[in-house]
C-alpha atoms as a PDB file:
ATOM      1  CA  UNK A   1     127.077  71.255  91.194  1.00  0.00           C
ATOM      2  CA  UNK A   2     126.857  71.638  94.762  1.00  0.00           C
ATOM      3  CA  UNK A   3     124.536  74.538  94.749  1.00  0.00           C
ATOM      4  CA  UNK A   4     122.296  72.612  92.090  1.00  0.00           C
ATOM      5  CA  UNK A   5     121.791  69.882  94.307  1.00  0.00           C
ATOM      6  CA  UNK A   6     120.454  72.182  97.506  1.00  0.00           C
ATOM      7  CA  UNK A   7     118.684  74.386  95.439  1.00  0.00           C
ATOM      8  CA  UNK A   8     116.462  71.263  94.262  1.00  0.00           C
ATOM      9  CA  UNK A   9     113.458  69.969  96.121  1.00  0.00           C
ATOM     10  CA  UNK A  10     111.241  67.328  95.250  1.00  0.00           C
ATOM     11  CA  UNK A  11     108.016  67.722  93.863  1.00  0.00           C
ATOM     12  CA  UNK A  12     106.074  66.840  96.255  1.00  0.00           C
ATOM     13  CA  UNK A  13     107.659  69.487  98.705  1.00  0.00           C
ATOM     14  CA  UNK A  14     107.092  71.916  96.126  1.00  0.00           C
ATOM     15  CA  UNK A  15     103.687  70.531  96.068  1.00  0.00           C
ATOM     16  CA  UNK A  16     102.669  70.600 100.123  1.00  0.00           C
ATOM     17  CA  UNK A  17     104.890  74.305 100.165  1.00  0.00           C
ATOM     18  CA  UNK A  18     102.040  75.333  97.344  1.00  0.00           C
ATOM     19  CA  UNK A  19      99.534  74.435  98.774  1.00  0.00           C
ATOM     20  CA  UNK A  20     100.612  75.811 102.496  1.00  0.00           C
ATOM     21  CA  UNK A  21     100.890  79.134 100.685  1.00  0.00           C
ATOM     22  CA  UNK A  22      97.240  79.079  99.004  1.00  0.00           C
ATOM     23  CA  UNK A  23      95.625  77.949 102.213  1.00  0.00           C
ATOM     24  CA  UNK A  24      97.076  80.483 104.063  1.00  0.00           C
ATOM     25  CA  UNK A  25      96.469  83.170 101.736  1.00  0.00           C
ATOM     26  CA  UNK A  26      92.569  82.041 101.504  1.00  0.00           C
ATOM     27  CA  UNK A  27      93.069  81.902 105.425  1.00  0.00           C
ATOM     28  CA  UNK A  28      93.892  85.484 105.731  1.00  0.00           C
ATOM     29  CA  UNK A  29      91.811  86.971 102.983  1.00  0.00           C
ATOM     30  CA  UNK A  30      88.598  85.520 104.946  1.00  0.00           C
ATOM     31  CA  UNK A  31      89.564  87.196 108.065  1.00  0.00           C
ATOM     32  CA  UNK A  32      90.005  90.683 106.604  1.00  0.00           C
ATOM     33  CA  UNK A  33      86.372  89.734 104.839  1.00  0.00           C
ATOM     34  CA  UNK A  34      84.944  88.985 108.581  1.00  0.00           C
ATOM     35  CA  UNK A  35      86.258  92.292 110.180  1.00  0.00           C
ATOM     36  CA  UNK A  36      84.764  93.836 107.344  1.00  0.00           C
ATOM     37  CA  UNK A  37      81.917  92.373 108.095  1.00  0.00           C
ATOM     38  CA  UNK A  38      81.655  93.189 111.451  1.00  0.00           C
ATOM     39  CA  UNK A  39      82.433  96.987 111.126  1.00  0.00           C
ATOM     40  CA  UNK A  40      79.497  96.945 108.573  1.00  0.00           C
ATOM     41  CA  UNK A  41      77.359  95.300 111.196  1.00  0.00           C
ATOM     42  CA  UNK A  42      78.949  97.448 113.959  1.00  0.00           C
ATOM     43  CA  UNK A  43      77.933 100.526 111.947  1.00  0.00           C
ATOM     44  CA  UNK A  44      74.587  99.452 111.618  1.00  0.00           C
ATOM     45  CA  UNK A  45      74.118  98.990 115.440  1.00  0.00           C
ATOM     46  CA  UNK A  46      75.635 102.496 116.096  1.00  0.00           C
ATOM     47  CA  UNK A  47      73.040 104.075 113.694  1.00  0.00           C
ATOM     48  CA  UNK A  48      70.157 102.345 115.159  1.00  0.00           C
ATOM     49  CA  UNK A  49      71.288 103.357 118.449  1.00  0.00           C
ATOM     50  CA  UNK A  50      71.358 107.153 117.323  1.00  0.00           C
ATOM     51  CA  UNK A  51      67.925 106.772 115.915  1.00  0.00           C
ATOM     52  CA  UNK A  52      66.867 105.784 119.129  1.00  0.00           C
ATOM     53  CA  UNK A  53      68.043 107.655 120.991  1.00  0.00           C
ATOM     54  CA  UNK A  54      67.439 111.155 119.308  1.00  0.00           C
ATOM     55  CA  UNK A  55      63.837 109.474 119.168  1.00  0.00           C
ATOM     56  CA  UNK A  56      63.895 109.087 123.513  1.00  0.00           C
ATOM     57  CA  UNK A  57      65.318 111.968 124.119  1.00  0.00           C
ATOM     58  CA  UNK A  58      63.063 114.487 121.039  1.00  0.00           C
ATOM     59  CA  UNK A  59      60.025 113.471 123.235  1.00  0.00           C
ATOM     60  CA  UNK A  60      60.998 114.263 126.790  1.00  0.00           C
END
């Protein structure tokens, strides 16, 4: 009985710990999605660069 009575919690701690979990999951999926983001845009940049510069240095 004594193991029954620390293993329960109440719901609304069960509740909060849920929702802790799911914000923090949504938390961490969005910062994978930004450095995704900015290696896309990074990639972009280094491309334009390379066109620009093959375009400066074709003509002298």
């Amino acid at each position: 009985m004594d193991a029954e009575k620390e293993e329960e919690t109440s719901w609304p701690e069960t509740l909060i710990d849920y929702y802790s979990n799911a914000i923090q999951t949504q938390f961490k999926n969005h910062i994978i999605m930004q450095q995704k983001d900015d290696l896309r845009g990074l990639a972009k940049v280094m491309d334009f660069m390379r066109a620009v510069s093959k375009n400066l240095f074709a003509k002298t």
